[in-house]
PDB file of N, CA and C in Angstrom:
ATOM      1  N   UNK A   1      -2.967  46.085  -0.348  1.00  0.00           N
ATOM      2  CA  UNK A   1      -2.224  44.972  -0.898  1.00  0.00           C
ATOM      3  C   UNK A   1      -2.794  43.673  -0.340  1.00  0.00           C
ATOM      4  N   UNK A   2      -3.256  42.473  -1.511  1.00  0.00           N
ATOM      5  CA  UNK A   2      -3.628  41.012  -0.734  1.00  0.00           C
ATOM      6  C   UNK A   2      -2.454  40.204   0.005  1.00  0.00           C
ATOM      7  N   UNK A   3      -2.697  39.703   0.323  1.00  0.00           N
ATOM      8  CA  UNK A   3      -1.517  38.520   1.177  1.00  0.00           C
ATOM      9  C   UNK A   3      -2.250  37.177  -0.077  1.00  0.00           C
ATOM     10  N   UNK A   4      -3.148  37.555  -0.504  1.00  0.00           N
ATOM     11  CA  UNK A   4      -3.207  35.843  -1.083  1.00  0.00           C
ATOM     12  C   UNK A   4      -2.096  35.443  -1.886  1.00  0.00           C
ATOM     13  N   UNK A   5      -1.542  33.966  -1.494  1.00  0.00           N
ATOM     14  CA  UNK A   5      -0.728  33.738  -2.507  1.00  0.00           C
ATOM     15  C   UNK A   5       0.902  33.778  -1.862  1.00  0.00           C
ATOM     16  N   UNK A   6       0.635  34.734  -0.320  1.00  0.00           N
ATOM     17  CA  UNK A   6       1.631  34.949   0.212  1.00  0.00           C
ATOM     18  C   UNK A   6       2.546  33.805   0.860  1.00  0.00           C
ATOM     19  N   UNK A   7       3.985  33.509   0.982  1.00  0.00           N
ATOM     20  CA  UNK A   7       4.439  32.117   2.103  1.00  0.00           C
ATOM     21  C   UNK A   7       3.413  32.244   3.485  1.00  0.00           C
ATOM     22  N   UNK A   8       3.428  31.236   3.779  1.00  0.00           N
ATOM     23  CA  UNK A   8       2.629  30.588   5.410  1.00  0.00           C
ATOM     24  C   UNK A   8       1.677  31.228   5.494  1.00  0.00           C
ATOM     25  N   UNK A   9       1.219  31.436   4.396  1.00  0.00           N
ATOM     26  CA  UNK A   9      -0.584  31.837   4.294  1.00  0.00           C
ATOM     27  C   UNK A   9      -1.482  30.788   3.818  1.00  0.00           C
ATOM     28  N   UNK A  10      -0.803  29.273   3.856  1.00  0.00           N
ATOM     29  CA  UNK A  10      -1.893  28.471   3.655  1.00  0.00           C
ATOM     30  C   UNK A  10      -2.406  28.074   5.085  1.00  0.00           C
ATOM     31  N   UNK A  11      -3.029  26.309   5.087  1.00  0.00           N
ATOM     32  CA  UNK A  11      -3.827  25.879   6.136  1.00  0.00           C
ATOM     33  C   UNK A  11      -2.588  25.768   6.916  1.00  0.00           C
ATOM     34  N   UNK A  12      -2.760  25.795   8.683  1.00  0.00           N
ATOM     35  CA  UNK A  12      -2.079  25.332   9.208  1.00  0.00           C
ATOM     36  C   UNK A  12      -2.236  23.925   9.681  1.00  0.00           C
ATOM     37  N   UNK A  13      -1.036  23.381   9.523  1.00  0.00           N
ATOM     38  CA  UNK A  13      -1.155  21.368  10.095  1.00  0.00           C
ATOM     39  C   UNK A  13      -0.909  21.154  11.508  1.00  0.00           C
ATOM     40  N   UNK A  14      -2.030  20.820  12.418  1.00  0.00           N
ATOM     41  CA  UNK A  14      -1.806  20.582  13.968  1.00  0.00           C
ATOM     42  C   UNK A  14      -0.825  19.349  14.218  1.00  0.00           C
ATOM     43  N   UNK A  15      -0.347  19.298  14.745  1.00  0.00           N
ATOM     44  CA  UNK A  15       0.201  17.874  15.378  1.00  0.00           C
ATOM     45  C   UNK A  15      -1.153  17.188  15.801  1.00  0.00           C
ATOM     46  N   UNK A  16      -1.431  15.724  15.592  1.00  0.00           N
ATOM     47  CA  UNK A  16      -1.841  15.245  16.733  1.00  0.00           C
ATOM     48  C   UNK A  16      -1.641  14.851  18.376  1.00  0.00           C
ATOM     49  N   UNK A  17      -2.592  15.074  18.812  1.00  0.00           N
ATOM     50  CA  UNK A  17      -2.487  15.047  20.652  1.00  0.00           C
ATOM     51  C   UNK A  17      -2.648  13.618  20.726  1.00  0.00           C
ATOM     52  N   UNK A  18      -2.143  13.251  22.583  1.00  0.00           N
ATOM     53  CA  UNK A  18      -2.332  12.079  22.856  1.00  0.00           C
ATOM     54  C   UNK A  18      -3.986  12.343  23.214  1.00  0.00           C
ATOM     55  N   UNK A  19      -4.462  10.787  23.458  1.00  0.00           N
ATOM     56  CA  UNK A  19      -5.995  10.651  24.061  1.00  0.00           C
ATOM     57  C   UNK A  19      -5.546  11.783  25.476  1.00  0.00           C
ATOM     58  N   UNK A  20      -6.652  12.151  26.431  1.00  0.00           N
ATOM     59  CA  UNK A  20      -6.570  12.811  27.623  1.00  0.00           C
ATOM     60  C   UNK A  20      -6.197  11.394  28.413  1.00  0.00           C
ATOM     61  N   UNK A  21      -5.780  11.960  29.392  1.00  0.00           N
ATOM     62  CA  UNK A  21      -5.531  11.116  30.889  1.00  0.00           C
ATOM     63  C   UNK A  21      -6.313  10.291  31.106  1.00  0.00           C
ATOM     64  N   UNK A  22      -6.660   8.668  31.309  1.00  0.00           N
ATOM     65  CA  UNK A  22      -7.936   8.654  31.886  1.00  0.00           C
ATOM     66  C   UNK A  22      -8.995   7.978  30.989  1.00  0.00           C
ATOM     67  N   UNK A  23      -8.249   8.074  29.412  1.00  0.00           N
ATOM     68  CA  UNK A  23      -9.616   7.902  28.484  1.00  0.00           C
ATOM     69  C   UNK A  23      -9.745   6.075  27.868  1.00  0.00           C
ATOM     70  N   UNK A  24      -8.477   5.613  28.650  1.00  0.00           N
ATOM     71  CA  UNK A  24      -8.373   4.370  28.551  1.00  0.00           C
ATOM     72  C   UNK A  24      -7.904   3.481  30.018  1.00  0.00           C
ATOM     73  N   UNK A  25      -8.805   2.995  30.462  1.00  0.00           N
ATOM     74  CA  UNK A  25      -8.708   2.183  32.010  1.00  0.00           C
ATOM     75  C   UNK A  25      -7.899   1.367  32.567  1.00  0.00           C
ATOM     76  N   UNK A  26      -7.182   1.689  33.209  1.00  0.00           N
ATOM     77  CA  UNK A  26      -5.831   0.752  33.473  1.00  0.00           C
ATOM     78  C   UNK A  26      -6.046  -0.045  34.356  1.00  0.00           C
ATOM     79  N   UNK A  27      -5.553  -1.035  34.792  1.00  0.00           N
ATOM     80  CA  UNK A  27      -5.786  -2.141  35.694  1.00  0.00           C
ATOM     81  C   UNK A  27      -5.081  -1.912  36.961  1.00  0.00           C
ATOM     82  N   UNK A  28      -5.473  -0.611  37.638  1.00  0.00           N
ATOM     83  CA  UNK A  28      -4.786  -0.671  38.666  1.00  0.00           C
ATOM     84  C   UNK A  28      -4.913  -1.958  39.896  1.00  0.00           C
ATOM     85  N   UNK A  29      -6.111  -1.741  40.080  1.00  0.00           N
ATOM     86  CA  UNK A  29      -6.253  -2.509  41.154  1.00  0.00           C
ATOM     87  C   UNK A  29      -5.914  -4.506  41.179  1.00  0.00           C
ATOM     88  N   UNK A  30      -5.709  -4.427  40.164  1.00  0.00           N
ATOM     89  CA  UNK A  30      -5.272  -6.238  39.737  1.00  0.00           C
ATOM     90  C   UNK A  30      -6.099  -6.784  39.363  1.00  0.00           C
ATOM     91  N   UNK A  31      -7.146  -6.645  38.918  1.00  0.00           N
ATOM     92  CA  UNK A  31      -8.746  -7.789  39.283  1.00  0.00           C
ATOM     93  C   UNK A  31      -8.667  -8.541  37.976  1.00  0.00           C
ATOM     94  N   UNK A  32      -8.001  -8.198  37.133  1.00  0.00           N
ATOM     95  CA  UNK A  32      -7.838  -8.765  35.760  1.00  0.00           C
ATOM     96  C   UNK A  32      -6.440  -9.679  35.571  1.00  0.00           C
ATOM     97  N   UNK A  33      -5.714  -9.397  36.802  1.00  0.00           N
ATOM     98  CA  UNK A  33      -4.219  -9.650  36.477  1.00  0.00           C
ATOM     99  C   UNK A  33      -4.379 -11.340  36.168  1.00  0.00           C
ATOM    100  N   UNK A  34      -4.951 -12.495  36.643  1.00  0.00           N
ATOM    101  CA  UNK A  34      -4.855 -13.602  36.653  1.00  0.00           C
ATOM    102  C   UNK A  34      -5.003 -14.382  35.104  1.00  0.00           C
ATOM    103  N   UNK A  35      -6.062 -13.230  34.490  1.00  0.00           N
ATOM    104  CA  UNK A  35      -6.926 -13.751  33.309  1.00  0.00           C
ATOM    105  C   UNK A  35      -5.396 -13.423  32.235  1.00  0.00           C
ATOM    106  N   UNK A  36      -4.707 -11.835  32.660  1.00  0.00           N
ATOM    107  CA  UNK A  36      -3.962 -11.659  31.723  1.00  0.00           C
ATOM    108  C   UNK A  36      -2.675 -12.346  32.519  1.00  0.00           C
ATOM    109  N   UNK A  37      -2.199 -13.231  33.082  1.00  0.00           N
ATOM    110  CA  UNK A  37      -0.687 -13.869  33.270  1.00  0.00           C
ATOM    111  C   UNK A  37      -1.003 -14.955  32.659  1.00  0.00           C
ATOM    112  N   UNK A  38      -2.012 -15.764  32.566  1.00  0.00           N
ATOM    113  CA  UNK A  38      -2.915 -16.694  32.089  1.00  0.00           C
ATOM    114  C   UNK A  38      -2.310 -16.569  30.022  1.00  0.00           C
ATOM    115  N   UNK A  39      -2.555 -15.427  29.414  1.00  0.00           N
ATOM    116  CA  UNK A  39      -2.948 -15.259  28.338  1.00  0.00           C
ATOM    117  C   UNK A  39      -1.344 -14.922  28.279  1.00  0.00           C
ATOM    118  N   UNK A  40      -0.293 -14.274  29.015  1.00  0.00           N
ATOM    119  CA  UNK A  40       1.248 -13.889  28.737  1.00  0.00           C
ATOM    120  C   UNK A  40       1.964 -15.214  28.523  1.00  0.00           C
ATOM    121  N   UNK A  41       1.611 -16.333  29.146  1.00  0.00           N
ATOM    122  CA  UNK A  41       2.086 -17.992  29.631  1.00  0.00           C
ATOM    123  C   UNK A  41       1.157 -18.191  28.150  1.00  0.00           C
ATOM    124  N   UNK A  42       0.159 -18.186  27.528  1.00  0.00           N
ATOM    125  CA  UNK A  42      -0.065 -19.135  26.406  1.00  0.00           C
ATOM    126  C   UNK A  42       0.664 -18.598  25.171  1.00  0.00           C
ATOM    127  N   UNK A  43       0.952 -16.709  25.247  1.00  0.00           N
ATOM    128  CA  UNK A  43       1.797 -16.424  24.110  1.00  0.00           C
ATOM    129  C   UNK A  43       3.324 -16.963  24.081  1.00  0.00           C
ATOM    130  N   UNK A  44       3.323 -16.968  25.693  1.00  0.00           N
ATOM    131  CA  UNK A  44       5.147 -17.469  25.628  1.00  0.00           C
ATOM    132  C   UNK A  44       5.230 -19.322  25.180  1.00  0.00           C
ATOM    133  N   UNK A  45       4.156 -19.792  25.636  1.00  0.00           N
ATOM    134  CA  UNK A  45       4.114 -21.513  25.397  1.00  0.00           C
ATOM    135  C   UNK A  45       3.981 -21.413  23.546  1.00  0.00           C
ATOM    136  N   UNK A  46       3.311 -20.489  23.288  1.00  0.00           N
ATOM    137  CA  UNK A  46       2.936 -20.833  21.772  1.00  0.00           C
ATOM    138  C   UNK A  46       4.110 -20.059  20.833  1.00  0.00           C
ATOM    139  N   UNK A  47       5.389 -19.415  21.701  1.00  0.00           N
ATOM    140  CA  UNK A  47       6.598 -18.402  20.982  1.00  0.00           C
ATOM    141  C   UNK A  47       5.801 -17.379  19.793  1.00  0.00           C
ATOM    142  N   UNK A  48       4.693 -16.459  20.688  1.00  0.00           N
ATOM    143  CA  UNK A  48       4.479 -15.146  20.506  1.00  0.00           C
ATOM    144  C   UNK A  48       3.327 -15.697  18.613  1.00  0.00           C
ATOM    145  N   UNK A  49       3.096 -17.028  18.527  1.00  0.00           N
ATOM    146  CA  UNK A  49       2.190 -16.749  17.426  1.00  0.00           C
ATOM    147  C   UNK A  49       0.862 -16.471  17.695  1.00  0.00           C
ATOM    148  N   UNK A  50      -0.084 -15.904  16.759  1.00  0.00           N
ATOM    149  CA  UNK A  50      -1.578 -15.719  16.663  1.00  0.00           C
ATOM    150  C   UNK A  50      -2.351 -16.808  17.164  1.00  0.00           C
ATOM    151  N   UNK A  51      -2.259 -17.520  18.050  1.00  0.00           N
ATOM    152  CA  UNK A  51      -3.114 -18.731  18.292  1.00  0.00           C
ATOM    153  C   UNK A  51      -4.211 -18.878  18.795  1.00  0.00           C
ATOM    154  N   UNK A  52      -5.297 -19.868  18.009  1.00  0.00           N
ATOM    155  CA  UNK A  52      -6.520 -19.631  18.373  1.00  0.00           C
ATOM    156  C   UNK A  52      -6.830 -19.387  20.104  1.00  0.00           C
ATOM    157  N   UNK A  53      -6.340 -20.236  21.058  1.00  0.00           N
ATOM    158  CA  UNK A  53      -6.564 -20.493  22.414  1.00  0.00           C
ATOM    159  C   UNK A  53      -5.980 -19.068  23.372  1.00  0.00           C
ATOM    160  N   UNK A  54      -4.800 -18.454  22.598  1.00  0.00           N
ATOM    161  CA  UNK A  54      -4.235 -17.271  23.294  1.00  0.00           C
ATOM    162  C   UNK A  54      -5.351 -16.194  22.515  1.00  0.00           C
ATOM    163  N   UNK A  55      -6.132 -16.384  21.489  1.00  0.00           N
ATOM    164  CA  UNK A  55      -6.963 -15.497  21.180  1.00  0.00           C
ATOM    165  C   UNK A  55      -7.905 -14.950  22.051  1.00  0.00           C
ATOM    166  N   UNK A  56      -8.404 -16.147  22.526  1.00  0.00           N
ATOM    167  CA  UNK A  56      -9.776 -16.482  23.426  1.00  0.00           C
ATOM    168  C   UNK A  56      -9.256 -15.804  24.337  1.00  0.00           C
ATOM    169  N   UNK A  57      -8.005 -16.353  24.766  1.00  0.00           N
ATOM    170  CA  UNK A  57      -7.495 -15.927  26.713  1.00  0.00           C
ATOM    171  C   UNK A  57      -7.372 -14.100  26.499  1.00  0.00           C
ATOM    172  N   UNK A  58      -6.822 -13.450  25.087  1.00  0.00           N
ATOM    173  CA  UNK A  58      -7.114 -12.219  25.118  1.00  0.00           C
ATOM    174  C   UNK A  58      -8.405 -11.678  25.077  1.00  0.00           C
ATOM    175  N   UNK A  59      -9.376 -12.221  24.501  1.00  0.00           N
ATOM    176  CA  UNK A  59     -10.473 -12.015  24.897  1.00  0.00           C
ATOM    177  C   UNK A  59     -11.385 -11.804  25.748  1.00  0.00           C
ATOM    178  N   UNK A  60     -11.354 -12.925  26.640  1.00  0.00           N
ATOM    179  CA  UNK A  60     -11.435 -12.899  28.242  1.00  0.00           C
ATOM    180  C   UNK A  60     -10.789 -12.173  29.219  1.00  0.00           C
ATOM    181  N   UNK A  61      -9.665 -11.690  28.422  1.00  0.00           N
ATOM    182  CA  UNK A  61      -9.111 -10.414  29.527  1.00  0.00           C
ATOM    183  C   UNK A  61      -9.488  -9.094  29.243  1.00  0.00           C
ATOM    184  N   UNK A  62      -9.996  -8.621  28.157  1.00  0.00           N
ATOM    185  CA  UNK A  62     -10.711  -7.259  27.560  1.00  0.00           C
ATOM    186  C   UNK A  62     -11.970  -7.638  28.003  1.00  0.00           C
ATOM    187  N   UNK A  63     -12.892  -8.993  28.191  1.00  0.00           N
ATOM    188  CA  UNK A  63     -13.951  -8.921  28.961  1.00  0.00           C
ATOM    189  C   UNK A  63     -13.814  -8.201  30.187  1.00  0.00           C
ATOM    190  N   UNK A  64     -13.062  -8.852  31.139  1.00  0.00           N
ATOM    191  CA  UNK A  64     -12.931  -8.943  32.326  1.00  0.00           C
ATOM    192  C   UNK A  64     -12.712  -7.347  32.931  1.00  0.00           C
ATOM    193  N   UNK A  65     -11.554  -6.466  32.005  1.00  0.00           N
ATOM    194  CA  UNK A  65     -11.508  -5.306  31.939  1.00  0.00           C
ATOM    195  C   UNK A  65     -12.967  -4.496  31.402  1.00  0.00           C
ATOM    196  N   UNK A  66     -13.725  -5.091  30.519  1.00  0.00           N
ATOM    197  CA  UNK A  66     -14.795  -3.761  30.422  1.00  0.00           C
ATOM    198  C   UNK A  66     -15.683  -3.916  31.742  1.00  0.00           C
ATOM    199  N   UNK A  67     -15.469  -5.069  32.018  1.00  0.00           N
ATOM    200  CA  UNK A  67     -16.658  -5.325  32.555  1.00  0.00           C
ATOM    201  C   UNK A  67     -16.333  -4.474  34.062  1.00  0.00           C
ATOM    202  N   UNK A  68     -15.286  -4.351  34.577  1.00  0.00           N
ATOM    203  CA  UNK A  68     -14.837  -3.942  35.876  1.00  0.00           C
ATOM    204  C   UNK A  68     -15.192  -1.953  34.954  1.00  0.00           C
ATOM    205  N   UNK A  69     -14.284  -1.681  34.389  1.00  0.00           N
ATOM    206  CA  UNK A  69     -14.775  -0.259  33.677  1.00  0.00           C
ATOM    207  C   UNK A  69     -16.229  -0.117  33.943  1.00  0.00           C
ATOM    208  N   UNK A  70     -17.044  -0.824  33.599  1.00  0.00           N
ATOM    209  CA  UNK A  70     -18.369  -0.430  32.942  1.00  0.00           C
ATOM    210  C   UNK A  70     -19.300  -0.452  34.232  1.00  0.00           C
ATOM    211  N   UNK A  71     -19.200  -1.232  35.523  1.00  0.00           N
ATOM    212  CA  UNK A  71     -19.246  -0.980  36.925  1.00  0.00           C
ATOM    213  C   UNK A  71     -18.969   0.186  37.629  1.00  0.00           C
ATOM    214  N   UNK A  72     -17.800   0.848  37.140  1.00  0.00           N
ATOM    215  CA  UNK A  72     -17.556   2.124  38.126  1.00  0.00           C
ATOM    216  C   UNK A  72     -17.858   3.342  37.325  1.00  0.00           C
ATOM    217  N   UNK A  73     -18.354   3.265  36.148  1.00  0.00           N
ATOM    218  CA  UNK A  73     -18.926   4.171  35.529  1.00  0.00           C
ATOM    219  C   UNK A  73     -19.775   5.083  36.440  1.00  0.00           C
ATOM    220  N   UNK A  74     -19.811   6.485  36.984  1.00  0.00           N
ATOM    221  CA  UNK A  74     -20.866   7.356  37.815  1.00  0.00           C
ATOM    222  C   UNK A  74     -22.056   7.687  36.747  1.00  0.00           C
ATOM    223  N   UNK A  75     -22.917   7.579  36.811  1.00  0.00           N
ATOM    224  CA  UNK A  75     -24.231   8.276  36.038  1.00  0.00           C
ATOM    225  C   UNK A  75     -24.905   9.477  36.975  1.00  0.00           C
TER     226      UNK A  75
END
C-alpha cells in the first residue's frame, strides 16, 4: 500500500532559529558607549525623527563598533 497522498506526508515547515550566541558583537566593554549616548541625546533633541545629523552619529557608532570587532578577530 502507498502512503502518497496520505495526511502529514507532505514537506515538513521548520521554525526558524535565533542567530547562535555570539554572531552579533555586543559592546561589552564600553569603548563605543560615548559615540552611542552622543547619538541617544540627538534622537531625544530631534523627538525620535530620521535626522540627517543623528544619521551620521549612528553611523559613527556602527563604525566605531566594527572597527573594535574587526581587531579582536583571531586568524
Amino acid at each position: 500500500m502507498s502512503t502518497f497522498g496520505a495526511p502529514g506526508a507532505g514537506p515538513k515547515i521548520q521554525k526558524p532559529t535565533p542567530p547562535e550566541r555570539g554572531s552579533f558583537p555586543l559592546d561589552h566593554d564600553g569603548e563605543c558607549k560615548s559615540v552611542m549616548a552622543s547619538y541617544l541625546r540627538c534622537i531625544k533633541a530631534h523627538r525620535g525623527t530620521n535626522d540627517n545629523e543623528c544619521r551620521m552619529q549612528a553611523k559613527a557608532y556602527l563604525q566605531c563598533r566594527m572597527e573594535r570587532y574587526v581587531l579582536r578577530i583571531p586568524f
